[in-house]
Structures are given as C-alpha cells and as structure tokens.
C-alpha atoms as a PDB file:
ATOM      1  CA  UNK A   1       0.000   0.000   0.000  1.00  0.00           C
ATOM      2  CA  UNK A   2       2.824   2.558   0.943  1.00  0.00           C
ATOM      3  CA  UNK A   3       4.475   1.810  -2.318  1.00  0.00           C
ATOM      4  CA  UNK A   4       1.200   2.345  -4.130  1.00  0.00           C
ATOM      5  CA  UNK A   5       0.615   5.638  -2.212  1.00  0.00           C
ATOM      6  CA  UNK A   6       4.541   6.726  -2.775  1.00  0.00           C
ATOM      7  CA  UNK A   7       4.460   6.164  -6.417  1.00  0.00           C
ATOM      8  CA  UNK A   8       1.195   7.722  -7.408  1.00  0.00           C
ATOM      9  CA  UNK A   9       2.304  10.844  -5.439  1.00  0.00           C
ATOM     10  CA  UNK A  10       5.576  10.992  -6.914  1.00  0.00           C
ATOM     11  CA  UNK A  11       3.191  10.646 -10.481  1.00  0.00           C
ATOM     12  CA  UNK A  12       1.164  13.129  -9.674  1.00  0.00           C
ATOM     13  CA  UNK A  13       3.750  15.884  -8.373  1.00  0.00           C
ATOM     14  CA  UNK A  14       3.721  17.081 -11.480  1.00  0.00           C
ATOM     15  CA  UNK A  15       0.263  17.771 -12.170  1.00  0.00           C
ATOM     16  CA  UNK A  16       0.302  19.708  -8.689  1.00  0.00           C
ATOM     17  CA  UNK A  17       3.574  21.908  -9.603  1.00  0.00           C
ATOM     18  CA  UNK A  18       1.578  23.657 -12.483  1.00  0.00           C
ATOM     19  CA  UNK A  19       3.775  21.661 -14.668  1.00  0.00           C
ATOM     20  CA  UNK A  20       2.047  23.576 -17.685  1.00  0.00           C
ATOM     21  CA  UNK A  21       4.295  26.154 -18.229  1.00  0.00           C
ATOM     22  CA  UNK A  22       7.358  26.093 -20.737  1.00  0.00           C
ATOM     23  CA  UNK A  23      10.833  26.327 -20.335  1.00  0.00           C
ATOM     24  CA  UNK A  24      12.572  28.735 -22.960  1.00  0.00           C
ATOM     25  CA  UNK A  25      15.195  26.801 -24.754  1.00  0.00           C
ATOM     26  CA  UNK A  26      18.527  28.496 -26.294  1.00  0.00           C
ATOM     27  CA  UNK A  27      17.250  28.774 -29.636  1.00  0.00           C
ATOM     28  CA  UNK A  28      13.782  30.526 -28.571  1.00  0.00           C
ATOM     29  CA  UNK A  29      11.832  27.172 -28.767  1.00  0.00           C
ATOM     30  CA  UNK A  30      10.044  26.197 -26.190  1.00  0.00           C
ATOM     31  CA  UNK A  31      10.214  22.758 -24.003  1.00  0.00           C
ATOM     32  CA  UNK A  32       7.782  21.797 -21.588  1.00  0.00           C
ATOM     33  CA  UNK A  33       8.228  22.070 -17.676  1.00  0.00           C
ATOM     34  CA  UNK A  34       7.223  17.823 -16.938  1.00  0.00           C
ATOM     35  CA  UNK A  35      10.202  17.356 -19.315  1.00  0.00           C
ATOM     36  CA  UNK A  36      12.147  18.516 -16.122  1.00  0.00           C
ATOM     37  CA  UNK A  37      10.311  18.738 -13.316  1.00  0.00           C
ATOM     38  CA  UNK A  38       8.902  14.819 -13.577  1.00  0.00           C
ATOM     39  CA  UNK A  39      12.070  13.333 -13.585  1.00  0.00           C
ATOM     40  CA  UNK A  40      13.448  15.561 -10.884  1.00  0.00           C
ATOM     41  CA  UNK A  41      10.602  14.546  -8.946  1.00  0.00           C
ATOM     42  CA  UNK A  42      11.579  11.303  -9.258  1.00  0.00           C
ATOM     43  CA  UNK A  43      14.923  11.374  -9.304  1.00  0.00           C
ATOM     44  CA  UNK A  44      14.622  13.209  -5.601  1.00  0.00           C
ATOM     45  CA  UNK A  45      12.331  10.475  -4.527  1.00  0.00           C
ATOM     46  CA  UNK A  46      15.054   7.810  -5.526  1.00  0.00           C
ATOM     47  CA  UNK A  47      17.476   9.635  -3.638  1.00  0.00           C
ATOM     48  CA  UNK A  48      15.955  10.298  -0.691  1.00  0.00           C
ATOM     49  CA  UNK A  49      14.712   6.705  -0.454  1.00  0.00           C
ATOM     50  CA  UNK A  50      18.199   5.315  -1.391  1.00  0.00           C
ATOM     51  CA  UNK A  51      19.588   7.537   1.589  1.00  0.00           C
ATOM     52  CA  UNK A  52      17.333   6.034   4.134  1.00  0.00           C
ATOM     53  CA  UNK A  53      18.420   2.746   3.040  1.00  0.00           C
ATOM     54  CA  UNK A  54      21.802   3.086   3.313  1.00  0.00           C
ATOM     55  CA  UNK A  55      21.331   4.756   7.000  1.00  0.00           C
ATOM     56  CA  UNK A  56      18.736   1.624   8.155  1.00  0.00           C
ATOM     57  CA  UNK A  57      21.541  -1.011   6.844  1.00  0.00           C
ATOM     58  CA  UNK A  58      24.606   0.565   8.297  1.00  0.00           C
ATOM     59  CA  UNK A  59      22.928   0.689  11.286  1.00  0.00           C
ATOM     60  CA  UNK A  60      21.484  -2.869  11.444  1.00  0.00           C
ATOM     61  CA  UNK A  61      24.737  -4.144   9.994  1.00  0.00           C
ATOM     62  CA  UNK A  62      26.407  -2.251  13.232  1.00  0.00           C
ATOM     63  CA  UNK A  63      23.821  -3.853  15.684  1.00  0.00           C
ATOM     64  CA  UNK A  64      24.799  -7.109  14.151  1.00  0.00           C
ATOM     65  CA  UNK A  65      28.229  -6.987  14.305  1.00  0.00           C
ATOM     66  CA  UNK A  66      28.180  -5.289  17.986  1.00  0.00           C
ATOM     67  CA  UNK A  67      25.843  -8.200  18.807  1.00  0.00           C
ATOM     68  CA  UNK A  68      28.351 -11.033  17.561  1.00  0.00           C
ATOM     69  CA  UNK A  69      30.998  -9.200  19.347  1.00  0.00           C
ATOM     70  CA  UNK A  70      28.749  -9.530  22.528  1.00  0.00           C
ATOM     71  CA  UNK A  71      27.974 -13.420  21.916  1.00  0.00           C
ATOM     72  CA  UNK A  72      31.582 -14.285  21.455  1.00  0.00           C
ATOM     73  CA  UNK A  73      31.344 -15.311  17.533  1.00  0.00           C
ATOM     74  CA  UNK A  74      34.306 -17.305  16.341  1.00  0.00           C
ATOM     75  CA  UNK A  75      36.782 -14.791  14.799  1.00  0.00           C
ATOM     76  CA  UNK A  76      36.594 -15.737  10.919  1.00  0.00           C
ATOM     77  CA  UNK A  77      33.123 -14.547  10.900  1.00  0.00           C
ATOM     78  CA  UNK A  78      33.450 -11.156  12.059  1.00  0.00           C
ATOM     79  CA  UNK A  79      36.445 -10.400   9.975  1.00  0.00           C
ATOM     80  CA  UNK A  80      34.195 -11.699   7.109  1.00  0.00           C
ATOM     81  CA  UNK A  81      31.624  -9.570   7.813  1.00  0.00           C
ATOM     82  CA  UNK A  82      34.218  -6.669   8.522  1.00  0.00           C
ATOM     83  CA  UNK A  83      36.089  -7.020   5.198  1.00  0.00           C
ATOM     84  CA  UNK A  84      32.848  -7.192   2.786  1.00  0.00           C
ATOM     85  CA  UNK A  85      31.736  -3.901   3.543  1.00  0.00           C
ATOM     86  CA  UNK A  86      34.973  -1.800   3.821  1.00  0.00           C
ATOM     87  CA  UNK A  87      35.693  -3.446  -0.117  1.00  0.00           C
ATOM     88  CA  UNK A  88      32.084  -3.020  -0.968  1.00  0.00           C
ATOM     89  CA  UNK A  89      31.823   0.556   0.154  1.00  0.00           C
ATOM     90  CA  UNK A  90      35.356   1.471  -1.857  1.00  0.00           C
ATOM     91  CA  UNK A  91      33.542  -0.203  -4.939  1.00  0.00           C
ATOM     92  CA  UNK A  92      30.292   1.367  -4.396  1.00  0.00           C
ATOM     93  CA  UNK A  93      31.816   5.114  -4.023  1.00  0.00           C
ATOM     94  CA  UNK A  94      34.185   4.538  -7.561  1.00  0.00           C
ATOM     95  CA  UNK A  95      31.218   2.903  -9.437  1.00  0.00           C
ATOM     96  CA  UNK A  96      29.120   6.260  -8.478  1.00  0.00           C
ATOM     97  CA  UNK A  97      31.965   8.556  -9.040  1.00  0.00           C
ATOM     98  CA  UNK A  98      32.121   6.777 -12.814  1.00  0.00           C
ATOM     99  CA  UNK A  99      28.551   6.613 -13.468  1.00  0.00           C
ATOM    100  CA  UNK A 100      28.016  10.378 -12.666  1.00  0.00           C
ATOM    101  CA  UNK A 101      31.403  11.224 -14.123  1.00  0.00           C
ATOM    102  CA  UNK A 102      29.840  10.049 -17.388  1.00  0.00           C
ATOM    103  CA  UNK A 103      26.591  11.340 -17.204  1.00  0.00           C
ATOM    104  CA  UNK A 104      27.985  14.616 -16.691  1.00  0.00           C
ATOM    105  CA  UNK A 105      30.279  14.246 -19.503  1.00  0.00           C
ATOM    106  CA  UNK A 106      27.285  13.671 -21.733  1.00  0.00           C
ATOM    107  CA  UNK A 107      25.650  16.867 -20.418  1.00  0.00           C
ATOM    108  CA  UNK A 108      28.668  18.670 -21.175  1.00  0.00           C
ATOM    109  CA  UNK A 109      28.559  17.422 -24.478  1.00  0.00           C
ATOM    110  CA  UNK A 110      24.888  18.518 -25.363  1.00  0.00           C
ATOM    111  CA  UNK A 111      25.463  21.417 -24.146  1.00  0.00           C
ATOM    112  CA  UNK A 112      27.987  21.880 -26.799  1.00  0.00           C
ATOM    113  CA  UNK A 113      25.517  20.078 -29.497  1.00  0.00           C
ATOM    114  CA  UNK A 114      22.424  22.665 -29.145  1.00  0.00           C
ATOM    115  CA  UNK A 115      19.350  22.253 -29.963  1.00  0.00           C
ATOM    116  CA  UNK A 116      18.170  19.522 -28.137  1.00  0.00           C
ATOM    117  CA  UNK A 117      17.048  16.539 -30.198  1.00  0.00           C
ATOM    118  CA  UNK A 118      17.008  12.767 -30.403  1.00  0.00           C
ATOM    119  CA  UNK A 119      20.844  13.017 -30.746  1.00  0.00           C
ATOM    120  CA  UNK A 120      21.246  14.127 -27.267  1.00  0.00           C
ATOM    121  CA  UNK A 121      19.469  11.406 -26.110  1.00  0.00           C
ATOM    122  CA  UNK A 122      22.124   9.184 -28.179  1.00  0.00           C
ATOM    123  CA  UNK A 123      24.956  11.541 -26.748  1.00  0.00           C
ATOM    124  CA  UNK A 124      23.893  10.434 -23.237  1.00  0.00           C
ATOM    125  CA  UNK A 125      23.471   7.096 -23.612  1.00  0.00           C
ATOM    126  CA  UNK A 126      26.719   6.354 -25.225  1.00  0.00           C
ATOM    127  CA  UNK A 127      28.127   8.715 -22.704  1.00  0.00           C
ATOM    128  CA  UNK A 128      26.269   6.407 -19.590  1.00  0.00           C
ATOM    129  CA  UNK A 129      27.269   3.191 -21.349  1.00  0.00           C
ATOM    130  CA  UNK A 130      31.138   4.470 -21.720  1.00  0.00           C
ATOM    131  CA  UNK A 131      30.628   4.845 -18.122  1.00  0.00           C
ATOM    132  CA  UNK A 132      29.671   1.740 -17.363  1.00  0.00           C
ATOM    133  CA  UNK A 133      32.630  -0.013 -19.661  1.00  0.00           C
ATOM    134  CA  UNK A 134      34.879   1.913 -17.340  1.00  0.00           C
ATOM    135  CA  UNK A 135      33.198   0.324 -14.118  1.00  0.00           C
ATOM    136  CA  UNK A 136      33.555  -3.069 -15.461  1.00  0.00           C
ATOM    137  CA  UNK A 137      37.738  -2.524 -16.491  1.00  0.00           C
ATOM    138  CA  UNK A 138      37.944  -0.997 -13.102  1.00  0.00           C
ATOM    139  CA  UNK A 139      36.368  -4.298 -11.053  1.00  0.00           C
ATOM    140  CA  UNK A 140      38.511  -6.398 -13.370  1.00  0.00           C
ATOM    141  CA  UNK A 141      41.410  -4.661 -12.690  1.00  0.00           C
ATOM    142  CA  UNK A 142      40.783  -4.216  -8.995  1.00  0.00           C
ATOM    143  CA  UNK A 143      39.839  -8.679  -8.849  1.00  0.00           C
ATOM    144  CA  UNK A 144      42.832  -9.154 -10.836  1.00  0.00           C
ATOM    145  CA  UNK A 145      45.027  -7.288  -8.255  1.00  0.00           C
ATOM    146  CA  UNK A 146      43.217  -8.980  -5.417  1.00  0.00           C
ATOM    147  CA  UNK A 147      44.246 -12.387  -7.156  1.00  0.00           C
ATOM    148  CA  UNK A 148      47.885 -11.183  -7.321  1.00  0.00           C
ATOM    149  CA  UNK A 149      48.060  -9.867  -3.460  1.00  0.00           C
ATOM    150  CA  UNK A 150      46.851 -13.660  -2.381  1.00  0.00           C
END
C-alpha cells in the first residue's frame, strides 16, 4: 500500500507543480516544464529513499556486528563480515563517481551540441554506457590485483 501511495504521489507531483508552463530553450523554442520537473521529482524520490536505506543497513549491519561481538562469535566470521563492507563501500563510491562522471560528460557534451534533439538522447546514452565499460575494467582490474596480493 505505501508503495502504491509513494508512487502515485511521486506521479502526480507534477500535475500539482503547475507543470504547464514552458521552459525557454537556447534557440527561442520552447520545451515543456514535466520534461524537467517529472524526472526531478523522481529522481529526488530515488534519492531520498536510497539515503534512508543506506542509513537503516549501516545501522542494522552495526547492531549485528556489535551483537556477535557480545555473543563471542568465532573470529573468521566477524572479519568476514568486517572485510565485505569496507571493499564493498570502496567499490560502491568509484562505481558512483564513474557513473556520474559520465553522465555529466554527456551533459557537457549537449550542451555543446544545441538544440536539443534525439541526438542528445544518443549523446547520453553512449556517454552512460562508456561509463559503465569503465566500471567493469575498473572491477577487473581491482579482482585481478586482489588475485595477485593472495
């Protein structure tokens, strides 16, 4: 029900932001607002929601580990459990840095490629997908050097 309820607000925000004006576009055409103001909508829903989840699992991974701690696990686990996230967290943060890195290298690039058409929706996703070539290379290169160091 809550997801029901989240997702037909998040919809709707639009339609409740007077999302019938236009935007004025370099050239003088004009673009309208739910082009921008939809996906921003969403977009800040996405990140908001993906912030609380990140909060609500460090903590319970904390309150797990403290609890182990407290129960006297045997030692391999809690190193296991240790280890994950301080690799997973390092591989998280570079993956974002890349994706965003790329998307904002495709921005750049429209920018440059005025007026806005279908090949700026072709600019970005090569732009996203370059980005996500690098990611891969990068967790090759980073399993590759794990192999090496064991």
């Amino acid at each position: 029900m809550k997801k029901t309820v989240i997702l037909l607000a998040a919809l709707s925000s639009s339609y409740f932001l007077g999302a019938q004006d236009v935007y004025v576009l370099p050239d003088g055409r004009g673009l309208s607002r739910q082009f921008f103001e939809v996906p921003m909508t969403v977009l800040a829903f996405v990140l908001v929601g993906a912030f609380i989840l990140t909060v609500i699992t460090r903590l319970l991974d904390f309150r797990l580990r403290s609890k182990l701690i407290s129960k006297d696990a045997p030692e391999g686990i809690i190193k296991q459990l240790i280890q994950t996230e301080v690799k997973d967290s390092k591989t998280v943060a570079m993956k974002w840095f890349i994706i965003l890195a790329g998307i904002g290298l495709g921005l750049a690039l429209i920018s440059m490629t005025l007026p806005i058409g279908i090949h700026s929706l072709a600019i970005l996703a090569f732009s996203i997908s370059l980005s996500f070539l690098a990611y891969f290379f990068f967790i090759k290169r980073s399993e590759n050097k794990d192999g090496q160091n064991q």
